[in-house]
Each structure stands twice: as C-alpha cells, then as structure tokens.
Protein backbone atom coordinates (compact mmCIF):
# COMPACT_ATOMS: atom_id res chain seq x y z
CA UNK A 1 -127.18 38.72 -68.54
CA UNK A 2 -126.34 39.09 -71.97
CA UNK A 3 -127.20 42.97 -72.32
CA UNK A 4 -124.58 43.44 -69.79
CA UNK A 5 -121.99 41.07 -71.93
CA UNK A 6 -122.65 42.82 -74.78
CA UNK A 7 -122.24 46.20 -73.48
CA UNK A 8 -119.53 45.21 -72.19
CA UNK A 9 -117.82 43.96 -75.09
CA UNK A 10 -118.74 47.29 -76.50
CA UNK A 11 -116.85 48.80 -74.28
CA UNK A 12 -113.55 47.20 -74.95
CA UNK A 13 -114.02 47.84 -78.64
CA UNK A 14 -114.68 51.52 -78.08
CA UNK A 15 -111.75 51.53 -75.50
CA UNK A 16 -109.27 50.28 -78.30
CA UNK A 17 -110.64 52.44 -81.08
CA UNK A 18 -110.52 55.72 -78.36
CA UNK A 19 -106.59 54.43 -77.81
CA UNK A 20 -105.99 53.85 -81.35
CA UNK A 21 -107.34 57.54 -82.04
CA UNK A 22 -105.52 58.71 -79.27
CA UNK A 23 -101.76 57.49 -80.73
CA UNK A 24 -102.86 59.13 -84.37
CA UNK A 25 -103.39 61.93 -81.93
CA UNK A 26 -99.91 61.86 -80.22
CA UNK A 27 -98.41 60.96 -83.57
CA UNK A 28 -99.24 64.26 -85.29
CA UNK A 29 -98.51 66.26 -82.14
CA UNK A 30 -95.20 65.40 -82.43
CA UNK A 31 -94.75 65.21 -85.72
CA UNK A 32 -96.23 69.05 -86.02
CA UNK A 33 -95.47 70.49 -82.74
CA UNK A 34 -98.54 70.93 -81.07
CA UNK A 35 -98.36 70.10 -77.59
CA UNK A 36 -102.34 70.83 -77.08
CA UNK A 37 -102.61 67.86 -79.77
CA UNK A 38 -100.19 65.55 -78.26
CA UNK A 39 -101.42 65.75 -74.78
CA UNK A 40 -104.96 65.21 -76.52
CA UNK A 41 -103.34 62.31 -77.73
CA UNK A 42 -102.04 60.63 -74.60
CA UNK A 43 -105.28 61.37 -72.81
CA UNK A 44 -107.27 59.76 -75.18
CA UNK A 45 -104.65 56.94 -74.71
CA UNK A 46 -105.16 56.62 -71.32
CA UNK A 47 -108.84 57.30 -70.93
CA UNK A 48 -109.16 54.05 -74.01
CA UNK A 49 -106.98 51.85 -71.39
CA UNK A 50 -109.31 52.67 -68.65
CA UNK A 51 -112.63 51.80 -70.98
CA UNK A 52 -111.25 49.04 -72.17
CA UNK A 53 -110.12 47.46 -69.14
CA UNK A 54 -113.50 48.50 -67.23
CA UNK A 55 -115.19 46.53 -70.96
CA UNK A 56 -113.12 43.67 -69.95
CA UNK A 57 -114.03 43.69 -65.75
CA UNK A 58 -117.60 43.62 -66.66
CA UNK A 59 -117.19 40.57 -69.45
CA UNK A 60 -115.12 38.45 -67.34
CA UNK A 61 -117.71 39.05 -64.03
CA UNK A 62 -120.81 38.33 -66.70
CA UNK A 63 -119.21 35.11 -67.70
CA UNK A 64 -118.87 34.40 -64.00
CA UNK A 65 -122.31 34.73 -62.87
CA UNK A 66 -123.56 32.94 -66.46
CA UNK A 67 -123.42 29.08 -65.21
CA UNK A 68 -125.37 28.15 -68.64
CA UNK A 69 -122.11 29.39 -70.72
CA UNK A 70 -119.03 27.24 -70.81
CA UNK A 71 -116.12 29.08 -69.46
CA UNK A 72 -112.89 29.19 -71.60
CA UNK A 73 -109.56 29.46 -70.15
CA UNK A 74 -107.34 33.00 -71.40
C-alpha cells in the first residue's frame, strides 16, 4: 500500500504545481493579450484541480484500507 500513497501524494503535488503554472499562464495572457495563452492558462488550472483532487481520492482511500497507520482527523 504505500506505492499507491506515494503516488498518490505525487499527484497532488504535480496537480498544484500544473495549477500554479497554469495562473502564471493566465496571468501573462492577460497581461499581453493572448487569448491562446490565457485559455492555456485556465486549462492548465483546471486540469491541476482535477489531478490534485484525484492525488487526494487515492491518499485518503490508501489511508482507509491501511489499518497499521493511525488515522488523523482533517
């Protein structure tokens, strides 16, 4: 079980970094102009919430099935 925890941390941390990228993104759309760059930007946005939350599934259903690790509340 703890491959699939640590992917799965992975995950979230490449979903935030993907969403952080993707605001930079929709920043300097604006900020230039370019709506190819902006919409870049919001896409990258969204597809970082959906990695990150999918991170986050998989993490909180590995701790689940883990009876040896101590749960902590959130």
């Amino acid at each position: 079980m703890g491959t699939f925890r640590k992917r799965s941390a992975e995950q979230e941390l490449k979903g935030t970094g993907q969403k952080i990228k993707g605001v930079g993104q929709e920043i300097a759309g604006r900020l230039t102009d370019n709506d190819d760059l902006r919409a870049r930007g919001e896409a990258n946005q969204v597809g970082g919430h959906i990695r990150s939350r999918v991170g986050e599934a998989g993490r909180k259903i590995s701790e689940a099935l883990d009876p040896e690790k101590p749960r902590r509340r959130r």
